[in-house]
PDB file of N, CA and C in Angstrom:
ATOM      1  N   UNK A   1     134.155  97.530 163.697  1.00  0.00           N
ATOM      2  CA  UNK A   1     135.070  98.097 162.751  1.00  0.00           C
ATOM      3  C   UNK A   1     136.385  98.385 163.467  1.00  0.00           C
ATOM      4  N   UNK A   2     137.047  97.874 162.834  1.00  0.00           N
ATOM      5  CA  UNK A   2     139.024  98.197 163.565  1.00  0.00           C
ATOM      6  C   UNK A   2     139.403  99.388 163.507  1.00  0.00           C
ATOM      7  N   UNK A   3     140.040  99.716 164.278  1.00  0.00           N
ATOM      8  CA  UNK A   3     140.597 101.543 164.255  1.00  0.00           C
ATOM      9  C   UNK A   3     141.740 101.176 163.684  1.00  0.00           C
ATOM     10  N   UNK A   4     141.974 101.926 162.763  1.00  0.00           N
ATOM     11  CA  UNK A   4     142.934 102.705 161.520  1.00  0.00           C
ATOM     12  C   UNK A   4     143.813 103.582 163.027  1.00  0.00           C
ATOM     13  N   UNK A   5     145.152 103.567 162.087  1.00  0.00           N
ATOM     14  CA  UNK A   5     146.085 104.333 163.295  1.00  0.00           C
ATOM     15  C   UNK A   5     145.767 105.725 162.732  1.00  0.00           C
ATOM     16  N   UNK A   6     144.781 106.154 161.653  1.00  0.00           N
ATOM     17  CA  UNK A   6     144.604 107.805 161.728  1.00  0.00           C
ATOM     18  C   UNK A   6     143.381 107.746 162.266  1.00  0.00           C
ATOM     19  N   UNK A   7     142.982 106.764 162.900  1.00  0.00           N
ATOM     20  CA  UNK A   7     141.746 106.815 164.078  1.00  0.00           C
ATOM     21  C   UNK A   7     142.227 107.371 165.404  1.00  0.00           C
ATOM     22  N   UNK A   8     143.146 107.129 165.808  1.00  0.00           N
ATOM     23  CA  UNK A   8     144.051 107.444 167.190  1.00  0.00           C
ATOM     24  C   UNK A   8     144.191 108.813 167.045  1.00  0.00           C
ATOM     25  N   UNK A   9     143.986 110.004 167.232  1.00  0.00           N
ATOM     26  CA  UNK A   9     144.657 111.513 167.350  1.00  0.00           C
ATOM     27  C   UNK A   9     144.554 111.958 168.992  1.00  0.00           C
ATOM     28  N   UNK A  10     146.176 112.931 168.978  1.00  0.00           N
ATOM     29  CA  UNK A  10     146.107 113.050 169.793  1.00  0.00           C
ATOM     30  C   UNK A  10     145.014 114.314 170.413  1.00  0.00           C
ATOM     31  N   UNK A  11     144.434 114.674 171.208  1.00  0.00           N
ATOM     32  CA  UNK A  11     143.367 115.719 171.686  1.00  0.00           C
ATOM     33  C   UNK A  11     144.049 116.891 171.406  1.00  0.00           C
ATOM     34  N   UNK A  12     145.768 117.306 171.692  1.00  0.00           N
ATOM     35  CA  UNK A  12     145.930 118.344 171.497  1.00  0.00           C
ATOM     36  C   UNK A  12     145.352 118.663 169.771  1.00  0.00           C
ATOM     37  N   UNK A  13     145.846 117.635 169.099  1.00  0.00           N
ATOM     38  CA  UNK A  13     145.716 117.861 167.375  1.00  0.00           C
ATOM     39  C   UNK A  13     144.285 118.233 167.115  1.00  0.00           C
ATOM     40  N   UNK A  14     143.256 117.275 167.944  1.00  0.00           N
ATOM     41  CA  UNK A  14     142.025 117.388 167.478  1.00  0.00           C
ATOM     42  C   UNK A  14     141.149 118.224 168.036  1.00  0.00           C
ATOM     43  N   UNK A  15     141.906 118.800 168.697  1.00  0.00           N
ATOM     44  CA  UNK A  15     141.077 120.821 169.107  1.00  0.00           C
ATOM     45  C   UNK A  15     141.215 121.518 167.565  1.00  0.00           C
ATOM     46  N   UNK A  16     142.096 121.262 167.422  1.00  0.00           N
ATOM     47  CA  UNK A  16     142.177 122.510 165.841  1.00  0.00           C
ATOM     48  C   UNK A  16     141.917 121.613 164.502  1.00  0.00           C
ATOM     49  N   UNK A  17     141.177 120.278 164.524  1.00  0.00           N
ATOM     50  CA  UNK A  17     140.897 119.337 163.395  1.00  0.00           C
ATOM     51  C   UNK A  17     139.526 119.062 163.991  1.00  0.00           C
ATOM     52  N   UNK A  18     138.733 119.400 164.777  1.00  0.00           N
ATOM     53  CA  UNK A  18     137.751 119.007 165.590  1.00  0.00           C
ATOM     54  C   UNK A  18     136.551 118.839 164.099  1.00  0.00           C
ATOM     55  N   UNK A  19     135.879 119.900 163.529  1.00  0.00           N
ATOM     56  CA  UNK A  19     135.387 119.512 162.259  1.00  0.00           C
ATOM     57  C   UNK A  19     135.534 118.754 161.417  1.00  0.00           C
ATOM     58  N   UNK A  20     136.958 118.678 161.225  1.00  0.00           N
ATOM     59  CA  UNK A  20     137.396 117.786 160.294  1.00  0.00           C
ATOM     60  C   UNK A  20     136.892 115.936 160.642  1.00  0.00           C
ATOM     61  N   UNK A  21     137.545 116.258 162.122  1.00  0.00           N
ATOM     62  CA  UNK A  21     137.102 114.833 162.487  1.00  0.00           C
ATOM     63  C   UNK A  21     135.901 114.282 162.660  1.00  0.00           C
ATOM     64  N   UNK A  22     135.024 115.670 163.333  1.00  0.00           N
ATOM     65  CA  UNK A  22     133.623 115.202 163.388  1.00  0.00           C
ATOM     66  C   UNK A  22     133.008 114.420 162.100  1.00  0.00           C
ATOM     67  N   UNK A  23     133.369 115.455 160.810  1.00  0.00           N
ATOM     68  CA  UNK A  23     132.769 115.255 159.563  1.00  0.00           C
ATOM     69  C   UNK A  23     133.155 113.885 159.266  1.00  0.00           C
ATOM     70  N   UNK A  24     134.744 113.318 159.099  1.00  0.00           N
ATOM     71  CA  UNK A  24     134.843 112.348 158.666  1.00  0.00           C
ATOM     72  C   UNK A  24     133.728 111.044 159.683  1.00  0.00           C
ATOM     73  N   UNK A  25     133.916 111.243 161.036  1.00  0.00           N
ATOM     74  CA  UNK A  25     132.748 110.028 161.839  1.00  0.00           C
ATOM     75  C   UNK A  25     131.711 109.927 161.213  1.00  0.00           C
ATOM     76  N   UNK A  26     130.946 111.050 161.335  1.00  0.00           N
ATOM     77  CA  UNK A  26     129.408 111.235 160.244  1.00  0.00           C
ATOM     78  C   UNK A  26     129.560 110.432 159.040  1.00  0.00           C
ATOM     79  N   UNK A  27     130.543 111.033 158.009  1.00  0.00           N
ATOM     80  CA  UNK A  27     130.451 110.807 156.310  1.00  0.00           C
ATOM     81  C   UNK A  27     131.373 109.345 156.763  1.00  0.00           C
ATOM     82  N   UNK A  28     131.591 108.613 157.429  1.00  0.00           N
ATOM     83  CA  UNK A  28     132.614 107.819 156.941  1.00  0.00           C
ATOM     84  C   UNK A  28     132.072 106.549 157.795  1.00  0.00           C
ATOM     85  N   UNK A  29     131.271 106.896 158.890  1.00  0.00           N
ATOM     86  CA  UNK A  29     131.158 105.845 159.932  1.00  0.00           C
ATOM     87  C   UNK A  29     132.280 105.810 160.662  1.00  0.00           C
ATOM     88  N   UNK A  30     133.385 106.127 160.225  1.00  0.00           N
ATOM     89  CA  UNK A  30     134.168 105.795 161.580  1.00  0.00           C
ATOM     90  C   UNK A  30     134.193 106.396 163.356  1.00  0.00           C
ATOM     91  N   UNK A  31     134.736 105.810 163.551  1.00  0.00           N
ATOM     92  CA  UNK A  31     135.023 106.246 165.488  1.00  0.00           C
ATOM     93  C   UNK A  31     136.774 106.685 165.302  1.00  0.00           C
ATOM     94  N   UNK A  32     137.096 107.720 166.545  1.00  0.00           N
ATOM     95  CA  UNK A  32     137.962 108.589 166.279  1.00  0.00           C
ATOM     96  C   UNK A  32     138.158 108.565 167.972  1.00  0.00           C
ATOM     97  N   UNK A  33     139.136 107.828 168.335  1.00  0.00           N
ATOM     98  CA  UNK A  33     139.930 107.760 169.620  1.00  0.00           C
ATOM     99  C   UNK A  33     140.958 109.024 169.802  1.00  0.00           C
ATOM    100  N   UNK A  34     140.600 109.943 171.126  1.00  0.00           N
ATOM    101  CA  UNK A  34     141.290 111.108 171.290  1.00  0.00           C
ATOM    102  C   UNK A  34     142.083 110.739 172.083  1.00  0.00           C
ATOM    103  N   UNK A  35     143.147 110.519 172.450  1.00  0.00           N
ATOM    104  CA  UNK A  35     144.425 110.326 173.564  1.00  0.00           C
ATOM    105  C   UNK A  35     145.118 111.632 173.768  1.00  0.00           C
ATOM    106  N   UNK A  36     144.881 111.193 174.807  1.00  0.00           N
ATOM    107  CA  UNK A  36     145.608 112.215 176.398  1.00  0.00           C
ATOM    108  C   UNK A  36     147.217 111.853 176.584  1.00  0.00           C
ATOM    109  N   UNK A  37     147.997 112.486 177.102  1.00  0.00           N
ATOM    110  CA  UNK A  37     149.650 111.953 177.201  1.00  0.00           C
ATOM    111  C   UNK A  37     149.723 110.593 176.439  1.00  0.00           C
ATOM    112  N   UNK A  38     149.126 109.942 175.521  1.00  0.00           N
ATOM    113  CA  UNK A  38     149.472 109.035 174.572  1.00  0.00           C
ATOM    114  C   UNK A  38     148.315 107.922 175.417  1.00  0.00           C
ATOM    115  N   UNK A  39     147.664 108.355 176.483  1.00  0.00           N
ATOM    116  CA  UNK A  39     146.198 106.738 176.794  1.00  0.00           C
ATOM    117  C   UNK A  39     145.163 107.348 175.951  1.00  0.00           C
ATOM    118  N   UNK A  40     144.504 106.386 175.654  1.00  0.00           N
ATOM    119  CA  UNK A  40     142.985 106.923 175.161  1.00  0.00           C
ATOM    120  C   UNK A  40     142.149 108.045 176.293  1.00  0.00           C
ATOM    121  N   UNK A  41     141.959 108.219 175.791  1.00  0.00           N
ATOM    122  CA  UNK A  41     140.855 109.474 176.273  1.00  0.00           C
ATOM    123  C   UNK A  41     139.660 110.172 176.469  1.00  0.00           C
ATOM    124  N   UNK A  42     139.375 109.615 175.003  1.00  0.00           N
ATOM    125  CA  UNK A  42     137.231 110.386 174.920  1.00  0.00           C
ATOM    126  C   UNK A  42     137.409 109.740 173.471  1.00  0.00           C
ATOM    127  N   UNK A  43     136.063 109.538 173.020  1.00  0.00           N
ATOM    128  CA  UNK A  43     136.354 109.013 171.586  1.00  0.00           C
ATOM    129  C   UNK A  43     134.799 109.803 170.677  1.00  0.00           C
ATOM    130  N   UNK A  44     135.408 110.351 169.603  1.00  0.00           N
ATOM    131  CA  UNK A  44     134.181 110.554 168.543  1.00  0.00           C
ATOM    132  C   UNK A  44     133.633 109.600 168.296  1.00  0.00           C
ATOM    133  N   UNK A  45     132.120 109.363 168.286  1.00  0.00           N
ATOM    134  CA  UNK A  45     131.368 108.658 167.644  1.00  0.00           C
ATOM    135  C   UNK A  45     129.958 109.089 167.405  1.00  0.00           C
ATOM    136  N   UNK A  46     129.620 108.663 165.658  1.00  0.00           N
ATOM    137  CA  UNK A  46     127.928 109.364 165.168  1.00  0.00           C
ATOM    138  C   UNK A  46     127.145 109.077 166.639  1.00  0.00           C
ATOM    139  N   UNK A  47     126.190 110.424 166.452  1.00  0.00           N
ATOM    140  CA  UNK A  47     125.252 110.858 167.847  1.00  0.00           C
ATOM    141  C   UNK A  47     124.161 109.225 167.033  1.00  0.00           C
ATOM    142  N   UNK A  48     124.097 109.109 166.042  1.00  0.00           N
ATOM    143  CA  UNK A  48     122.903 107.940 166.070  1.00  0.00           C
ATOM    144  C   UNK A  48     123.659 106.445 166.203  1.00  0.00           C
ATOM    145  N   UNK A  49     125.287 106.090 166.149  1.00  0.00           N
ATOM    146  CA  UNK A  49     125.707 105.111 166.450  1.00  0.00           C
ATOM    147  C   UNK A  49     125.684 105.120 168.132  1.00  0.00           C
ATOM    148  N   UNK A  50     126.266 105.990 168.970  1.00  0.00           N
ATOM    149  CA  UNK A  50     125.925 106.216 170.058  1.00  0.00           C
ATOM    150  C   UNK A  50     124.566 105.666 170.874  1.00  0.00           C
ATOM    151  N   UNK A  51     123.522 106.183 169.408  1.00  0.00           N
ATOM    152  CA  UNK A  51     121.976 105.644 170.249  1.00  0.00           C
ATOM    153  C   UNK A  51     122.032 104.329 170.149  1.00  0.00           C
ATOM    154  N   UNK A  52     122.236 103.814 169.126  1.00  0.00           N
ATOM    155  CA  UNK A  52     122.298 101.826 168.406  1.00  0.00           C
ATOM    156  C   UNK A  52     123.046 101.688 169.877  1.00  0.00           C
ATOM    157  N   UNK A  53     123.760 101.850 170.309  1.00  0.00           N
ATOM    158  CA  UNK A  53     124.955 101.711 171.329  1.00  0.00           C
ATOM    159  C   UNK A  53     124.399 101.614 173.012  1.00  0.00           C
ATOM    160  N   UNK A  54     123.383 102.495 173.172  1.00  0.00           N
ATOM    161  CA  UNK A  54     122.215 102.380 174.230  1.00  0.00           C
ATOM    162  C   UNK A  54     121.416 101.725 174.553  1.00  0.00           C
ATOM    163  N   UNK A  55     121.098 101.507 172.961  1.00  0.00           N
ATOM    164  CA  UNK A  55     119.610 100.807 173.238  1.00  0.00           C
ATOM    165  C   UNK A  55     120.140  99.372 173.114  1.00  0.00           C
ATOM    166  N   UNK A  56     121.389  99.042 172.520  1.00  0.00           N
ATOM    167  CA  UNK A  56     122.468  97.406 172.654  1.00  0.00           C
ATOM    168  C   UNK A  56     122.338  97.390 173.772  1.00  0.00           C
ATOM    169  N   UNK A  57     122.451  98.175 174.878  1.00  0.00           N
ATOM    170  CA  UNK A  57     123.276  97.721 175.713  1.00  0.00           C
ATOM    171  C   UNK A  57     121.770  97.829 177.204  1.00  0.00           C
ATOM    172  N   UNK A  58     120.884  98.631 176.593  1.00  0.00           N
ATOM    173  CA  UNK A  58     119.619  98.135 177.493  1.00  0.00           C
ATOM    174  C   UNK A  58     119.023  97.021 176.942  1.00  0.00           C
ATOM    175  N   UNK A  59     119.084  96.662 175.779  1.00  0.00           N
ATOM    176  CA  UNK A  59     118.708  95.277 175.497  1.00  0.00           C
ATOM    177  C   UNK A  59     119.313  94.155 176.563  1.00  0.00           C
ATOM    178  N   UNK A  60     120.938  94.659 176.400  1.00  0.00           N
ATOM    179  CA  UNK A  60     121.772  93.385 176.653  1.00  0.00           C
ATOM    180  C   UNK A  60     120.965  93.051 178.411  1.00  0.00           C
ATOM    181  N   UNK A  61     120.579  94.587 178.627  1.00  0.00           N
ATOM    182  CA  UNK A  61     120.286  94.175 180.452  1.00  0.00           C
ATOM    183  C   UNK A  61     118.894  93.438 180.549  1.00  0.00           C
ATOM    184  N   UNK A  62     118.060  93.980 179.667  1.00  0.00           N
ATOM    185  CA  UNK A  62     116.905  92.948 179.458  1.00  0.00           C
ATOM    186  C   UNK A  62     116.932  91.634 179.600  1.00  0.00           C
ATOM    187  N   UNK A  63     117.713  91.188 178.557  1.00  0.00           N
ATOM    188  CA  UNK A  63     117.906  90.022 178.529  1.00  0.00           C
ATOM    189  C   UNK A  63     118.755  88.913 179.768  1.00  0.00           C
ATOM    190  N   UNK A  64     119.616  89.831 180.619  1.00  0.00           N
ATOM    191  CA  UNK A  64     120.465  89.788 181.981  1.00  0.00           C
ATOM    192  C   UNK A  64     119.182  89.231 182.721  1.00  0.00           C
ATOM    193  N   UNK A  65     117.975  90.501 182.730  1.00  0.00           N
ATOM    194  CA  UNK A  65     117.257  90.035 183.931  1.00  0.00           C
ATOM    195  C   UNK A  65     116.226  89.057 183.496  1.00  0.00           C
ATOM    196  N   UNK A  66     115.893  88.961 182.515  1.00  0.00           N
ATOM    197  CA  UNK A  66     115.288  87.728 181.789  1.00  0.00           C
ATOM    198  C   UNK A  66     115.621  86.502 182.033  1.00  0.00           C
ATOM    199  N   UNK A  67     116.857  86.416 182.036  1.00  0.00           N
ATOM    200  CA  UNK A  67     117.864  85.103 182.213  1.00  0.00           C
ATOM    201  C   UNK A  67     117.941  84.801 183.814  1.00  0.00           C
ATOM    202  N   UNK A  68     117.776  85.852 184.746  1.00  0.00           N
ATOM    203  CA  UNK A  68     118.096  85.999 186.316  1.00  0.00           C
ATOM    204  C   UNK A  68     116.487  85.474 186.592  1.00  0.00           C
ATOM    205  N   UNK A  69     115.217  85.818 186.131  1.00  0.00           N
ATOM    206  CA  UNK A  69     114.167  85.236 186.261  1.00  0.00           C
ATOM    207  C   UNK A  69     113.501  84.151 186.177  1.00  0.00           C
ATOM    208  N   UNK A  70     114.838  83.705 184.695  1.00  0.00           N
ATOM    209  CA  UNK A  70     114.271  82.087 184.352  1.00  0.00           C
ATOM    210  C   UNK A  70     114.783  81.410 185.008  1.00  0.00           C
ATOM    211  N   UNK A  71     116.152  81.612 185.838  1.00  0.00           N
ATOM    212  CA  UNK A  71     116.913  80.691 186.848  1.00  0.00           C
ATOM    213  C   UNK A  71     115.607  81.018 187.890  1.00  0.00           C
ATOM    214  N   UNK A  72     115.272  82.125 188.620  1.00  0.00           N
ATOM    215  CA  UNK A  72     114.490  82.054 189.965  1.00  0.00           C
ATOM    216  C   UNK A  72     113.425  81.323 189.229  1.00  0.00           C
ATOM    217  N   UNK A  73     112.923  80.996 188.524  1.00  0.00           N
ATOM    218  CA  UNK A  73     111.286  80.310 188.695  1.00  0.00           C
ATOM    219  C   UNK A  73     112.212  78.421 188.489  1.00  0.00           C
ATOM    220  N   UNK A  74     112.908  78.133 187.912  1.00  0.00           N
ATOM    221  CA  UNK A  74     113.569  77.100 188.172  1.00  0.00           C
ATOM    222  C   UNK A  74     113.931  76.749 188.908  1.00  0.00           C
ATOM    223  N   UNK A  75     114.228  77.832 189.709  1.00  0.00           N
ATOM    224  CA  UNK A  75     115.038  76.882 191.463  1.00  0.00           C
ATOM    225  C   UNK A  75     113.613  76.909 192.339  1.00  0.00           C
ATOM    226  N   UNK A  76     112.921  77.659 192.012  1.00  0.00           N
ATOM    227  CA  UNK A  76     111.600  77.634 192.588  1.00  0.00           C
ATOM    228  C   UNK A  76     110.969  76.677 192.095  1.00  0.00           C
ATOM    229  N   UNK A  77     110.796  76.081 190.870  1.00  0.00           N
ATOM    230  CA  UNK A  77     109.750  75.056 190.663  1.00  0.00           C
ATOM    231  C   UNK A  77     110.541  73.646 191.120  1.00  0.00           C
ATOM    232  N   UNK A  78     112.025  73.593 191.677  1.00  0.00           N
ATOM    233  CA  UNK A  78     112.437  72.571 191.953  1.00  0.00           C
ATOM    234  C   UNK A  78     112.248  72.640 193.483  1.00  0.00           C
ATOM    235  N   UNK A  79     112.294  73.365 193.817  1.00  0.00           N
ATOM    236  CA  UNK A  79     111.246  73.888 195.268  1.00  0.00           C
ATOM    237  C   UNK A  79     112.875  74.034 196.185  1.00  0.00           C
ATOM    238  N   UNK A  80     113.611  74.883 195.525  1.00  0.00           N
ATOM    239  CA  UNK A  80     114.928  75.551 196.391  1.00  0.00           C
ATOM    240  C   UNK A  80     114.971  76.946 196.336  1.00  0.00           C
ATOM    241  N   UNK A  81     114.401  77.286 197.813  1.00  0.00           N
ATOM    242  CA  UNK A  81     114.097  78.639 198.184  1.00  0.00           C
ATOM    243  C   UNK A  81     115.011  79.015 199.239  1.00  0.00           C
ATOM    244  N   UNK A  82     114.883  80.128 199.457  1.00  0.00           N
ATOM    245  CA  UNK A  82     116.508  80.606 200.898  1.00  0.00           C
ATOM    246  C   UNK A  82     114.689  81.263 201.855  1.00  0.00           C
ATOM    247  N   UNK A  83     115.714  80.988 202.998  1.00  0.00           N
ATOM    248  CA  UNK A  83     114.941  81.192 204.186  1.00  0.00           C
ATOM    249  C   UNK A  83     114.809  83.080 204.298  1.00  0.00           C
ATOM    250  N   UNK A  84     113.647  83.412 204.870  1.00  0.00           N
ATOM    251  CA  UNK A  84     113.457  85.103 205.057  1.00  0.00           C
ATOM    252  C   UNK A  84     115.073  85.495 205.907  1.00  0.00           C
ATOM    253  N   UNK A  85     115.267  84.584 206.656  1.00  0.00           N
ATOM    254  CA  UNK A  85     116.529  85.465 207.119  1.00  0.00           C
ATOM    255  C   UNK A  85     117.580  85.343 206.317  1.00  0.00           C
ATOM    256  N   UNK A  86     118.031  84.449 205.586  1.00  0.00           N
ATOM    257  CA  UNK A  86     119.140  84.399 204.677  1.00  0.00           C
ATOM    258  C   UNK A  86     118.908  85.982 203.985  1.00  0.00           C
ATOM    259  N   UNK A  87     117.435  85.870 203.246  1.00  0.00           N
ATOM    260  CA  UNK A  87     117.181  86.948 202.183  1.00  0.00           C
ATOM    261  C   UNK A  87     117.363  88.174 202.539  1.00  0.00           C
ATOM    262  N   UNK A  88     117.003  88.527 204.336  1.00  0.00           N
ATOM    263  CA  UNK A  88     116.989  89.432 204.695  1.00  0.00           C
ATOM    264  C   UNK A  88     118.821  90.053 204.860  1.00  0.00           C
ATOM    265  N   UNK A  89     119.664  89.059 205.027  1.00  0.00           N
ATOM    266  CA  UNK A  89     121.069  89.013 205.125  1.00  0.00           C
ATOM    267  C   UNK A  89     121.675  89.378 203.931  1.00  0.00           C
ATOM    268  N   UNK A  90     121.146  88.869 202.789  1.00  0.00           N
ATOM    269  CA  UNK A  90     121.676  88.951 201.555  1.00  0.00           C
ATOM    270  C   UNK A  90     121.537  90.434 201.287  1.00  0.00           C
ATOM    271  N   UNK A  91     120.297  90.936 201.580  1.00  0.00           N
ATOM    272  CA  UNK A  91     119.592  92.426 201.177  1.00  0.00           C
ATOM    273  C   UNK A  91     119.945  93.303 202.342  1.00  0.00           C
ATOM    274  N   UNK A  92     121.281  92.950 203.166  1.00  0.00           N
ATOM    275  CA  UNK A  92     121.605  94.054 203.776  1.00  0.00           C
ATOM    276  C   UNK A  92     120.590  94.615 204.803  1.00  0.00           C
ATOM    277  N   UNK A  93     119.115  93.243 205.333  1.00  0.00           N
ATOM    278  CA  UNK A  93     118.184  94.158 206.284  1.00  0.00           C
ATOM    279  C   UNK A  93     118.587  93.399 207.625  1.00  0.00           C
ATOM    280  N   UNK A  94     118.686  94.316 208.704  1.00  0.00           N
ATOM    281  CA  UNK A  94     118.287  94.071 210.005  1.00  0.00           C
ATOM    282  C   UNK A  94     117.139  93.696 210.612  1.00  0.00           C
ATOM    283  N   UNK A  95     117.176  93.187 211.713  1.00  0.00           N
ATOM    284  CA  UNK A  95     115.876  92.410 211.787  1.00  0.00           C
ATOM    285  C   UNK A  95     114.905  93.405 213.061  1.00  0.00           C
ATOM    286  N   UNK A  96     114.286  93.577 213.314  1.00  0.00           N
ATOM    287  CA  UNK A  96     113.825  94.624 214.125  1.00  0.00           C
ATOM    288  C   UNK A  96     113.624  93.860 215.788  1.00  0.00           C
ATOM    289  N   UNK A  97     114.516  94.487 216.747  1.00  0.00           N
ATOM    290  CA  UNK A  97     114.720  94.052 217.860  1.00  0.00           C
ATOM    291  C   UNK A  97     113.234  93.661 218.559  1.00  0.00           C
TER     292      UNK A  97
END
């Protein structure tokens, strides 16, 4: 959904409209961008769009490492593996004197 320029308030305004604004996010769905010296700042948004917004975005990593797994069993079934010391290099380990 596009922000409306009475989506933008500035934080000083929306200390003393703070209800107002909350209510309209709730009853309206919208999101409510607070700006600081005129940058964005903190933004209202429904506590249950917020959750949709979490659980998007642990999905999205699911699916990240899903995708990072199906490449490793592919380079593995084409039989291209990195050597223990590469791996150990990659992972930041030292090798024990």
């Amino acid at each position: 959904m596009p922000l409306r320029a009475s989506d933008i308030v500035p934080f000083s305004e929306a200390r003393a409209r703070l209800t107002e604004l909350a209510e309209d996010v709730v009853g309206n769905g919208s999101e409510k961008v607070l700006t600081k010296n005129g940058a964005s700042y903190v933004a209202l948004v429904d506590a249950r769009r917020l959750d949709y917004y979490h659980a998007l975005e642990s999905e999205h990593a699911n699916l990240v490492l899903a995708e990072d797994a199906i490449a490793g069993l592919r380079q593995a079934l084409a039989g291209q593996f990195v050597s223990d010391e590469k791996l150990d290099e990659a992972l930041g380990i030292t090798s024990a004197p």
